[in-house]
C-alpha atoms as a PDB file:
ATOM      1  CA  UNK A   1      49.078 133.758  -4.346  1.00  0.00           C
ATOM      2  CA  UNK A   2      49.683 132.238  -7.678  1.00  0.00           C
ATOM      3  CA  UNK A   3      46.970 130.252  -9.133  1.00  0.00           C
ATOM      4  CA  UNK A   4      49.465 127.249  -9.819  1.00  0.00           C
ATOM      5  CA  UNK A   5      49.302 123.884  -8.617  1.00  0.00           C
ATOM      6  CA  UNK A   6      51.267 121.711 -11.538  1.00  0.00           C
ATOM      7  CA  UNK A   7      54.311 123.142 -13.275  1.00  0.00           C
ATOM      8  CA  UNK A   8      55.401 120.962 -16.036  1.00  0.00           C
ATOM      9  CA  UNK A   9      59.101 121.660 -17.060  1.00  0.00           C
ATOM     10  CA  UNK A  10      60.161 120.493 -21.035  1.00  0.00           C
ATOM     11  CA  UNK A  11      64.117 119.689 -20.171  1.00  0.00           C
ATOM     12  CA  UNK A  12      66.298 120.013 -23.124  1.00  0.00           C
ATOM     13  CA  UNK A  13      66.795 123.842 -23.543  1.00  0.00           C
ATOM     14  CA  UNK A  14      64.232 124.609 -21.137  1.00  0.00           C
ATOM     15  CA  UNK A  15      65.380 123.232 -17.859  1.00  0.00           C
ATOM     16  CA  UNK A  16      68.700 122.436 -19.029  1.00  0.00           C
ATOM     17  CA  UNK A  17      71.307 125.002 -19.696  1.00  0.00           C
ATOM     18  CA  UNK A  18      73.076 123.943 -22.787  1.00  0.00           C
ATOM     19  CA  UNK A  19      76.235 121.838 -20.768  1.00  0.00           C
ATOM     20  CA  UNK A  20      73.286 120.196 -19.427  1.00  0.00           C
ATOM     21  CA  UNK A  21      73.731 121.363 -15.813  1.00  0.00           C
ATOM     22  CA  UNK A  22      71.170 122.940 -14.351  1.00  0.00           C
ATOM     23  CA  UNK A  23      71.903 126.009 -12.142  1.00  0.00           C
ATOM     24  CA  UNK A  24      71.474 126.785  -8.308  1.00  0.00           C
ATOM     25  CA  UNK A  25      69.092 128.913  -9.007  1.00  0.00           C
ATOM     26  CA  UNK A  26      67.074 127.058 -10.813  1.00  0.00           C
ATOM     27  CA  UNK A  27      67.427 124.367  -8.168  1.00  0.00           C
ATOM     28  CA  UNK A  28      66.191 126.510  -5.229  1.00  0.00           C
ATOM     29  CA  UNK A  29      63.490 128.271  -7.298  1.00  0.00           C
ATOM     30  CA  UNK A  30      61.868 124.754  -7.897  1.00  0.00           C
ATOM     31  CA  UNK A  31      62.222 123.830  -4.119  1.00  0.00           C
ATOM     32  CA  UNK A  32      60.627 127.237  -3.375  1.00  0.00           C
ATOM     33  CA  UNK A  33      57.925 126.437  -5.332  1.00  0.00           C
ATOM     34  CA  UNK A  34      57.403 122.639  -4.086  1.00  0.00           C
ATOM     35  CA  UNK A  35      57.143 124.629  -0.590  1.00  0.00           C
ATOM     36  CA  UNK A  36      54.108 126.426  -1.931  1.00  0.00           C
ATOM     37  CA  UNK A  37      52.520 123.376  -2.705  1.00  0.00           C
ATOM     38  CA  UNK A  38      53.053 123.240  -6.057  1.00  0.00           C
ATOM     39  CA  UNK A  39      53.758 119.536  -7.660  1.00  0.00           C
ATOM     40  CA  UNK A  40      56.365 119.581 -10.510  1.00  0.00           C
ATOM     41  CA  UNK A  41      56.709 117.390 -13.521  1.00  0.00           C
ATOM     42  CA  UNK A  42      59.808 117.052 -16.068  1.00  0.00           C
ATOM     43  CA  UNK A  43      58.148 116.026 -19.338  1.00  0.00           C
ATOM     44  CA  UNK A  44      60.777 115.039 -21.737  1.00  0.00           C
ATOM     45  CA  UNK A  45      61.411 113.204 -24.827  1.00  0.00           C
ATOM     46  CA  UNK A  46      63.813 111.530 -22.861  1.00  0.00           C
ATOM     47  CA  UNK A  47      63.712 107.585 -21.674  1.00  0.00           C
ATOM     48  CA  UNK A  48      62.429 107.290 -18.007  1.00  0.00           C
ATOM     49  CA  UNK A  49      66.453 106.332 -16.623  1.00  0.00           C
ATOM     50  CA  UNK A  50      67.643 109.331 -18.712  1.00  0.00           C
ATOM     51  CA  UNK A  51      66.186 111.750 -16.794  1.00  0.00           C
ATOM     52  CA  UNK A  52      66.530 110.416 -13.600  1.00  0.00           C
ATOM     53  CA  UNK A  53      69.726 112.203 -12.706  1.00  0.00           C
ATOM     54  CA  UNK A  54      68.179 115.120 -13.317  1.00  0.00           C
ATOM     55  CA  UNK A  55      65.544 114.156 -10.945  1.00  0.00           C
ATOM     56  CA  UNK A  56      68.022 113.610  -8.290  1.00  0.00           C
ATOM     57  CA  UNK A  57      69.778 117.520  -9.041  1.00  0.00           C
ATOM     58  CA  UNK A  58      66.150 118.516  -8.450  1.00  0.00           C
ATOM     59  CA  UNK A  59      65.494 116.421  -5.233  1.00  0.00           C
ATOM     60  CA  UNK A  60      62.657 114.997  -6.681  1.00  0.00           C
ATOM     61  CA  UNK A  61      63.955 111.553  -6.052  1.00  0.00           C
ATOM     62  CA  UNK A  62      63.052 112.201  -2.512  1.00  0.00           C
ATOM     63  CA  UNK A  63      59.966 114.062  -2.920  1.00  0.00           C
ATOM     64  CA  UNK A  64      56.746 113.313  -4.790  1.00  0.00           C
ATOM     65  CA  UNK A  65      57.012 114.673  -8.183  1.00  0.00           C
ATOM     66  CA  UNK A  66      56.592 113.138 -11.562  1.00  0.00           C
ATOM     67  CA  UNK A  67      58.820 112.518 -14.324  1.00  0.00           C
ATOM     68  CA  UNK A  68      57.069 112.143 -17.968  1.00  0.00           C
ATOM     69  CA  UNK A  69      59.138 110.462 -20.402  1.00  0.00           C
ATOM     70  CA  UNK A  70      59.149 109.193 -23.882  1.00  0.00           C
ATOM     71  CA  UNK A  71      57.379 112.304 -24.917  1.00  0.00           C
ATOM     72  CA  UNK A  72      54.290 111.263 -23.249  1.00  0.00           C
ATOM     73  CA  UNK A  73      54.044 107.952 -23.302  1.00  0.00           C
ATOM     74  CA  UNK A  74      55.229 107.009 -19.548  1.00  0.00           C
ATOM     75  CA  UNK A  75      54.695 108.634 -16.665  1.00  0.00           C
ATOM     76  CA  UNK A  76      56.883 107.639 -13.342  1.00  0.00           C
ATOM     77  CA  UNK A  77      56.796 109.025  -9.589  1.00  0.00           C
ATOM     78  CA  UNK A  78      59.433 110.274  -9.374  1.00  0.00           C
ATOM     79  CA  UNK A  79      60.590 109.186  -5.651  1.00  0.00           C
ATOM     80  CA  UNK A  80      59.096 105.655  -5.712  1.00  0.00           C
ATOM     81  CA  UNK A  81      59.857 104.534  -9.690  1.00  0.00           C
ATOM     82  CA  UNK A  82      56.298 103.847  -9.354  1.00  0.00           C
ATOM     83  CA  UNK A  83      54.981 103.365 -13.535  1.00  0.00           C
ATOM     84  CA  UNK A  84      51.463 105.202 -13.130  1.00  0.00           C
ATOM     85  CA  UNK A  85      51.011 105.492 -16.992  1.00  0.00           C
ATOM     86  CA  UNK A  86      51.850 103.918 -20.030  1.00  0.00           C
ATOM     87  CA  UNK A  87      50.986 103.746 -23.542  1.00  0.00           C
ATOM     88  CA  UNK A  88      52.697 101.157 -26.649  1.00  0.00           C
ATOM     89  CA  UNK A  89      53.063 100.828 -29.748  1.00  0.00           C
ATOM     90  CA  UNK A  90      51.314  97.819 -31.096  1.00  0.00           C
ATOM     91  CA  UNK A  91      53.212  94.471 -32.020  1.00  0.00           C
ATOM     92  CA  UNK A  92      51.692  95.303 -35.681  1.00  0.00           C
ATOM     93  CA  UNK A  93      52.621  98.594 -36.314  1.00  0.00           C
ATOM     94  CA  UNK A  94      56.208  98.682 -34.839  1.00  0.00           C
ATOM     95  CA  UNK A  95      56.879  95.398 -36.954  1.00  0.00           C
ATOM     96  CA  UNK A  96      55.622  97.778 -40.112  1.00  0.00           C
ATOM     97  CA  UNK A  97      57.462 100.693 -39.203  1.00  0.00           C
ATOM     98  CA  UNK A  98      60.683  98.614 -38.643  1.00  0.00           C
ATOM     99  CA  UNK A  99      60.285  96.836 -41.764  1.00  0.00           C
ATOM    100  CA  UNK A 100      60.167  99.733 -44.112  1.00  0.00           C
ATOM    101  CA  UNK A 101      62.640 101.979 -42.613  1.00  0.00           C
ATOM    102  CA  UNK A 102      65.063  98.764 -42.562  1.00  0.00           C
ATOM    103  CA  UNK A 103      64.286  98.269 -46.288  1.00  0.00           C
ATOM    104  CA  UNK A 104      65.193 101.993 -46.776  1.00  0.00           C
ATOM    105  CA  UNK A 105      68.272 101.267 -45.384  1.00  0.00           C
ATOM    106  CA  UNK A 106      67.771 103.531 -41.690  1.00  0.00           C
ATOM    107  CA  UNK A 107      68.134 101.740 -38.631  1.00  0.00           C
ATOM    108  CA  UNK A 108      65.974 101.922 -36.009  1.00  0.00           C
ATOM    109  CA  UNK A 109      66.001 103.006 -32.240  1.00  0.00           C
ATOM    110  CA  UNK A 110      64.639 101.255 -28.932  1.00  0.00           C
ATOM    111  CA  UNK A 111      64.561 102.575 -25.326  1.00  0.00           C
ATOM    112  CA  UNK A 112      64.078 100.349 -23.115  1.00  0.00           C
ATOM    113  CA  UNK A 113      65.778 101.622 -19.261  1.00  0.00           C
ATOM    114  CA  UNK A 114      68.506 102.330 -19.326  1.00  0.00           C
ATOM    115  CA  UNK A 115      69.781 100.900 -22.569  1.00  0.00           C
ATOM    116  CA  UNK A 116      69.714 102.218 -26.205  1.00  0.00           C
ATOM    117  CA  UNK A 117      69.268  99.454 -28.170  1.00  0.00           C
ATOM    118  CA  UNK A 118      69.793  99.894 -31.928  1.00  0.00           C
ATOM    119  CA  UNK A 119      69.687  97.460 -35.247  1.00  0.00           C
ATOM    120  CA  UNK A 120      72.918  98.868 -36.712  1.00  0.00           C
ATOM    121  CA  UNK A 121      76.028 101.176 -35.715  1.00  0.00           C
ATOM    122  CA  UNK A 122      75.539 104.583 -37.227  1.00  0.00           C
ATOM    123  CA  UNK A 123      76.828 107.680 -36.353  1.00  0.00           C
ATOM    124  CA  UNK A 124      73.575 109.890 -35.313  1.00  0.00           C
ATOM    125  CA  UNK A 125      72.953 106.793 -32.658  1.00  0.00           C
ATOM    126  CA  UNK A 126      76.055 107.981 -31.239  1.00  0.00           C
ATOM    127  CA  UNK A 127      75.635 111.643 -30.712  1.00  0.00           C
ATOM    128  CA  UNK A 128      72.052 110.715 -29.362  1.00  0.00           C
ATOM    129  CA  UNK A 129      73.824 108.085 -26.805  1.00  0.00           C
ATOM    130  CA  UNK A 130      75.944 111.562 -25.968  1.00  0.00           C
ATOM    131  CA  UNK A 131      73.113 113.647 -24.957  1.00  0.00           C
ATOM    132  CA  UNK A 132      70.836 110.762 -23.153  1.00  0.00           C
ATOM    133  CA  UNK A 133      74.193 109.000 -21.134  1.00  0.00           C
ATOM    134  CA  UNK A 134      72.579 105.520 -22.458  1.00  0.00           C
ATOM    135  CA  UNK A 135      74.460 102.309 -22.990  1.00  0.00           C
ATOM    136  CA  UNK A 136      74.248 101.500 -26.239  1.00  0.00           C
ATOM    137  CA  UNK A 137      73.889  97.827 -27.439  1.00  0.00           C
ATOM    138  CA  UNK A 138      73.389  96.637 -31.093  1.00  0.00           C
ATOM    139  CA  UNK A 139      70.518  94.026 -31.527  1.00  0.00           C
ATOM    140  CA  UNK A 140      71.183  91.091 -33.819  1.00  0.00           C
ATOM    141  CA  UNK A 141      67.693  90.175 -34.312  1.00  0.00           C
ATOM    142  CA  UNK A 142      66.035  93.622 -34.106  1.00  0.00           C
ATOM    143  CA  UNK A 143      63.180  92.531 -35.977  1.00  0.00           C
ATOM    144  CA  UNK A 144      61.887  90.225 -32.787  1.00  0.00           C
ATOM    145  CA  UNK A 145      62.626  92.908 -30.561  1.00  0.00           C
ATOM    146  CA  UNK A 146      60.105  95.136 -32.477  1.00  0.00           C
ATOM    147  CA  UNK A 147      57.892  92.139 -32.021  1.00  0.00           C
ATOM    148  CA  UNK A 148      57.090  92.577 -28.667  1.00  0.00           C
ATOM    149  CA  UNK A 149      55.660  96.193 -28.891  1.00  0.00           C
ATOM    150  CA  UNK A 150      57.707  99.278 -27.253  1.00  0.00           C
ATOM    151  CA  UNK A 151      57.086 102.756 -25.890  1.00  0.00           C
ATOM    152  CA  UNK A 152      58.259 104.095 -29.212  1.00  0.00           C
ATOM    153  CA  UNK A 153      60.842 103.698 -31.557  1.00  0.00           C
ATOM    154  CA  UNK A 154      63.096 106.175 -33.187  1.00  0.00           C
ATOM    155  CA  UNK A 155      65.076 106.768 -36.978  1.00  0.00           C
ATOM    156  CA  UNK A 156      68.179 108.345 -36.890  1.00  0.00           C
ATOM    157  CA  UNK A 157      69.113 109.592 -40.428  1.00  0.00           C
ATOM    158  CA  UNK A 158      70.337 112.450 -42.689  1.00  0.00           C
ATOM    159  CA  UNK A 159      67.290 115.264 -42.679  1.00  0.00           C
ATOM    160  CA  UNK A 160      67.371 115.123 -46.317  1.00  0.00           C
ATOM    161  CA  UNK A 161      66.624 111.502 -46.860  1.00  0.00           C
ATOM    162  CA  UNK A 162      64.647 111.507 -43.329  1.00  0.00           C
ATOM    163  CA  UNK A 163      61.988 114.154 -44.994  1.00  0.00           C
ATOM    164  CA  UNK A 164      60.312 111.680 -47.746  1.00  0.00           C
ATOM    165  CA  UNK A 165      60.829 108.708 -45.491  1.00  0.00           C
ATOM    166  CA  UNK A 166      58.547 110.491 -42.841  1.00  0.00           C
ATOM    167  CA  UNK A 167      55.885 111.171 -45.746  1.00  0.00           C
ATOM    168  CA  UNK A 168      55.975 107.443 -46.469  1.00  0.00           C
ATOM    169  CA  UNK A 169      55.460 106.203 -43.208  1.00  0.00           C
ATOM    170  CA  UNK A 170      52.896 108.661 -42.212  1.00  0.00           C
ATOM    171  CA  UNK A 171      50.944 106.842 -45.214  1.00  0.00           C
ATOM    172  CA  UNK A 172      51.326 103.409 -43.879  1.00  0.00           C
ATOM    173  CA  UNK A 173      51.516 102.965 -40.678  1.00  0.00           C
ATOM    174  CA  UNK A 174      47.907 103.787 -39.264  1.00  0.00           C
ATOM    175  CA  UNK A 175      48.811 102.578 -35.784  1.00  0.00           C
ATOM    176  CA  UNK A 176      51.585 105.060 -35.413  1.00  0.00           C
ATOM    177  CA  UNK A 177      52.306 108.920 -35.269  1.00  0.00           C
ATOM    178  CA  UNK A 178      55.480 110.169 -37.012  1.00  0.00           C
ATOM    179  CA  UNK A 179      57.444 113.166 -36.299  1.00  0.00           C
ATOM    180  CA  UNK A 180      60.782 115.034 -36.391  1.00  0.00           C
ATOM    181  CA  UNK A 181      61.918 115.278 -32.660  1.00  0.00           C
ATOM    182  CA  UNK A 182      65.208 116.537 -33.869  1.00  0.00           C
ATOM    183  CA  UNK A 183      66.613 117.712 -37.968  1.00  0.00           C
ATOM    184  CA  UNK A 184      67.891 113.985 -37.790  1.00  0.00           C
ATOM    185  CA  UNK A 185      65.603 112.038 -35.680  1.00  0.00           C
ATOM    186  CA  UNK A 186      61.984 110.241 -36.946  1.00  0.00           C
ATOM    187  CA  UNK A 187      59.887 109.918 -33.711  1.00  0.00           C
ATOM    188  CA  UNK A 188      57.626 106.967 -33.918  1.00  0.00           C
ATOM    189  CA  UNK A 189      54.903 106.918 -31.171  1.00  0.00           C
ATOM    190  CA  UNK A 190      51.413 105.116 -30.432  1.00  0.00           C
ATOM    191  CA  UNK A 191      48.959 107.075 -31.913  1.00  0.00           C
ATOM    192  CA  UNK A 192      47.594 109.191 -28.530  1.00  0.00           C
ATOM    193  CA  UNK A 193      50.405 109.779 -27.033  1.00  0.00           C
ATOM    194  CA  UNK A 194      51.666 113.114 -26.665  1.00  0.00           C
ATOM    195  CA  UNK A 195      53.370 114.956 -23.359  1.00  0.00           C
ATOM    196  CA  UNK A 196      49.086 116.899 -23.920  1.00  0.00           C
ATOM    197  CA  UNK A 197      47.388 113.853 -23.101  1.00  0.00           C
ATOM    198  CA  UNK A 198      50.062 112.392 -19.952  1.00  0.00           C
ATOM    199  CA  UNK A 199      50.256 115.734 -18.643  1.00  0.00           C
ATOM    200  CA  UNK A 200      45.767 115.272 -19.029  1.00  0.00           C
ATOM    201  CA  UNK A 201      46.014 112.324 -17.265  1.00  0.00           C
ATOM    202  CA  UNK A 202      48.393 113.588 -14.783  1.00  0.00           C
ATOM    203  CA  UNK A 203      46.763 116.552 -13.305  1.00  0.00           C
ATOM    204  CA  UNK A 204      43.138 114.168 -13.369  1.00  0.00           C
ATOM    205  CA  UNK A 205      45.064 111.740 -10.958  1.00  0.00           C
ATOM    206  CA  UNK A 206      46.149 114.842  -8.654  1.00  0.00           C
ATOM    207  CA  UNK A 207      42.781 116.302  -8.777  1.00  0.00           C
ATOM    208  CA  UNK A 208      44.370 119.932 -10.463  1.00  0.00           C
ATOM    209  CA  UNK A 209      42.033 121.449 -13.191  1.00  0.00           C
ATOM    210  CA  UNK A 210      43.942 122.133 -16.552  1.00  0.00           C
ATOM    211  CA  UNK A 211      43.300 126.052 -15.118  1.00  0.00           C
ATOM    212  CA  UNK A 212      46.014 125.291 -12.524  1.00  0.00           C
ATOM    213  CA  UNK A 213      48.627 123.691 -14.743  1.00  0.00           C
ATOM    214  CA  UNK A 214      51.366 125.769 -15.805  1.00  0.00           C
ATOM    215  CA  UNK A 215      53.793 123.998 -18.924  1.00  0.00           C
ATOM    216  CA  UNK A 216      56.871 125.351 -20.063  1.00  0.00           C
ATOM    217  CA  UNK A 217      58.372 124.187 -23.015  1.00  0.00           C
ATOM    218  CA  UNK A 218      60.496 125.299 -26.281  1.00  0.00           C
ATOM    219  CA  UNK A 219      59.491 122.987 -29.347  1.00  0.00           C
ATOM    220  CA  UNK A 220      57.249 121.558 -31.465  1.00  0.00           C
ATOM    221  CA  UNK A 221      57.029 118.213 -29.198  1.00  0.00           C
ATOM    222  CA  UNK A 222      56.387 120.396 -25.993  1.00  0.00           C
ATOM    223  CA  UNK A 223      52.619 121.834 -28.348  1.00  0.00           C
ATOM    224  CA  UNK A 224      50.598 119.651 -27.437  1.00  0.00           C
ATOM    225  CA  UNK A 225      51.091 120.404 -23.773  1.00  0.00           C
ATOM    226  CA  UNK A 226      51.082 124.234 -23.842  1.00  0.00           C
ATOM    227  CA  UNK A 227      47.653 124.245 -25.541  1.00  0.00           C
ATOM    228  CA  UNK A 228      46.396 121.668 -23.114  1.00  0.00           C
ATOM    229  CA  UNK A 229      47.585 123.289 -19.912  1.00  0.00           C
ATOM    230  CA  UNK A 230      45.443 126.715 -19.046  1.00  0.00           C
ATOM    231  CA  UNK A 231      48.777 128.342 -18.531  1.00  0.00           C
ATOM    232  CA  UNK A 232      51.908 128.170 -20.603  1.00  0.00           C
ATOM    233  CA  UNK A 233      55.375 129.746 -21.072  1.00  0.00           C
ATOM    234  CA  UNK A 234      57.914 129.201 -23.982  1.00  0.00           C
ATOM    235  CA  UNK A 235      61.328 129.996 -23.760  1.00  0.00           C
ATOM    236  CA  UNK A 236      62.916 132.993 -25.153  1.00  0.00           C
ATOM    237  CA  UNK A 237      65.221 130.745 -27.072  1.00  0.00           C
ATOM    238  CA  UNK A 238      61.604 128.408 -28.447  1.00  0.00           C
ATOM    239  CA  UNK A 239      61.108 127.605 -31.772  1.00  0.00           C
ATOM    240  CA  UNK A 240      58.880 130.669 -33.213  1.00  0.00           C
ATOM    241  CA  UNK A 241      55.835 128.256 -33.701  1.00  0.00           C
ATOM    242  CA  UNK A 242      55.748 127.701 -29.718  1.00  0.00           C
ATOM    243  CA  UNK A 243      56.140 131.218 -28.931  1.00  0.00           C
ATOM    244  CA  UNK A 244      52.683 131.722 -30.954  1.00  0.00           C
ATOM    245  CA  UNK A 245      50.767 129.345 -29.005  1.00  0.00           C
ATOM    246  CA  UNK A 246      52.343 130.371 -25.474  1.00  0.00           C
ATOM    247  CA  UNK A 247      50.609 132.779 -23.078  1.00  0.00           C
ATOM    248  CA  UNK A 248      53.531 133.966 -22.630  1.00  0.00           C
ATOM    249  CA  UNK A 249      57.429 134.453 -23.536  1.00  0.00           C
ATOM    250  CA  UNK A 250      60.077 134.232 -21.139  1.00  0.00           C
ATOM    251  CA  UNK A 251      62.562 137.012 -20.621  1.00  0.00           C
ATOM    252  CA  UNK A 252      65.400 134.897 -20.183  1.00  0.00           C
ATOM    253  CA  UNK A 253      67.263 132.070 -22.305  1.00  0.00           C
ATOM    254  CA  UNK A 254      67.657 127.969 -20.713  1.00  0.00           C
ATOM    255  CA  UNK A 255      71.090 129.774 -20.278  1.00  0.00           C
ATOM    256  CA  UNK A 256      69.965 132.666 -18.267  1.00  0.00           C
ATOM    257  CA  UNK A 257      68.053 131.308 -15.897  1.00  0.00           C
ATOM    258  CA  UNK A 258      64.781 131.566 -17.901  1.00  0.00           C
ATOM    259  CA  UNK A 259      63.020 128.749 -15.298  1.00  0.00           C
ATOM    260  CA  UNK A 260      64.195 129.960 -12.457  1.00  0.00           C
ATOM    261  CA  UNK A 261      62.996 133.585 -13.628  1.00  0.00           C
ATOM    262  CA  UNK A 262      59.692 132.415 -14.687  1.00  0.00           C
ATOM    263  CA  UNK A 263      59.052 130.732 -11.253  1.00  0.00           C
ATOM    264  CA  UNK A 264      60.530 133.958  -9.480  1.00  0.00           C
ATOM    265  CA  UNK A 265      58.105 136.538 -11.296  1.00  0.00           C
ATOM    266  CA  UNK A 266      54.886 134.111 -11.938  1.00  0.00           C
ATOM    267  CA  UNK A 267      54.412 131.604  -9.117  1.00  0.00           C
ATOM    268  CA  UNK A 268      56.973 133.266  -6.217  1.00  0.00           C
ATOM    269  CA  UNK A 269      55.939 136.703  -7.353  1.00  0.00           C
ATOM    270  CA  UNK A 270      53.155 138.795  -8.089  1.00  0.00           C
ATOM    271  CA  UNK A 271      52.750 138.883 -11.552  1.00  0.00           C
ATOM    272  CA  UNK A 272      49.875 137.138 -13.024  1.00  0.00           C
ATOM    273  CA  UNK A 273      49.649 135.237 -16.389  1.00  0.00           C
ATOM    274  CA  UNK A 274      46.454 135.161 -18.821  1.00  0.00           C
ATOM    275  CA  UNK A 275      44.671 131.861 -18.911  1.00  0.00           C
ATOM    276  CA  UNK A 276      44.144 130.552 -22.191  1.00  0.00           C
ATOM    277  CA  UNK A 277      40.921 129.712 -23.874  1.00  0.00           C
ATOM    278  CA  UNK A 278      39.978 125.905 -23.395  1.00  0.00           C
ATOM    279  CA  UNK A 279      39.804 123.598 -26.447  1.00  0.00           C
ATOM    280  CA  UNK A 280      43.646 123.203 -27.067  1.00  0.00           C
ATOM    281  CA  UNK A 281      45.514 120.079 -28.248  1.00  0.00           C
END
């Protein structure tokens, strides 16, 4: 029997195929494996309300599972709504971070449910609103909003003027972590948060050693989790730096069923997967 008790699932071109449906397969494959007694987690850079019709395609909305959003920084039940875990940005730092990229001329991103609230129309907010179904709603006085401290905040922009504004930030803003989430998309995030340290704190509260945690994952926001987990799997289709960190590679795309197969050969089947050396991120 497979060594697995926590299988945490990246979602954007890992779960998802790329319509964003996710197949039957794929469906019954993760019941099968809730049957075995195996608890599953979507971690996702996604807001909490975002993900939660995906949730309900899964069934997890009426079983105990756990959703991890915000790229670590929340972690819900997934049945109950019940917030177990959550990290902020401080009052200071997302006033700073606001500040400057509003000087630059960017405008800035909140999440907050299941609203995207922004400080000016632009038109990478809109193709983000397209992929995470949130309402979007243009804050007058974005500045107070930032005031009050958030989950994180995020920059759309063009890559090319994104780049140097990233370098800038990450010299400034010592209560915040910057990253590219996507070519056009500055991630700003408290400082210890990463989907590593909620999936940490998730398998602690279930009792499930980091050598029973299996993460799956396709980009450079899903690292910190594959080194922390003692098994991990990146997608076929995963950018090359997460296929060099994996245990191992999937045979089979986010469109072919790569999940699914995964869960059919590794945790269903017989075939075993080689733990990796403690001490990751």
């Amino acid at each position: 029997m497979s060594p697995v008790r926590l299988l945490a699932l990246d979602v954007d071109d890992t779960l998802l195929r790329s319509d964003l449906s996710i197949s039957y397969r794929t469906r019954n494959a993760i019941r099968k494996t809730e049957a075995r007694g195996v608890t599953v987690a979507l971690a996702s850079s996604r807001a909490p309300a975002s993900l939660e019709h995906f949730s309900a395609l899964l069934g997890l909305n009426k079983r105990s599972g756990y959703l991890i959003a915000n790229n670590g920084t929340v972690i819900e039940e997934s049945r109950t709504g019940e917030l177990i875990y959550e990290v902020k940005l401080s009052p200071e730092a997302a006033l700073m971070i606001f500040d400057m990229a509003d000087a630059e001329g960017f405008a800035v991103q909140i999440y907050d449910n299941d609203v995207l609230y922004i400080s000016r129309t632009n038109e990478f907010a809109e193709y983000d609103q397209k992929i995470t179904g949130l309402r979007q709603v243009v804050v007058e006085n974005f500045r107070s909003m930032a005031a009050a401290g958030c989950h994180r905040m995020l920059i759309p922009g063009d890559p090319m003027l994104l780049t140097p504004l990233a370098r800038i930030l990450s010299t400034y803003a010592d209560g915040a972590s910057i990253r590219n989430t996507r070519p056009y998309l500055l991630e700003v995030l408290p400082p210890v948060a990463d989907k590593g340290s909620a999936l940490a704190f998730l398998a602690d509260r279930l009792s499930i050693p980091r050598e029973a945690v299996l993460a799956v994952g396709d980009s450079m926001n899903d690292e910190s989790m594959l080194r922390w987990a003692g098994y991990s799997a990146a997608m076929v289709n995963a950018d090359s730096r997460i296929k060099e960190i994996a245990s191992l590679i999937t045979e089979r795309s986010n469109d072919e069923d790569g999940v699914a197969d995964l869960i059919d050969r590794y945790i269903l089947g017989t075939e075993s997967i080689s733990v990796r050396e403690s001490g990751g991120g």
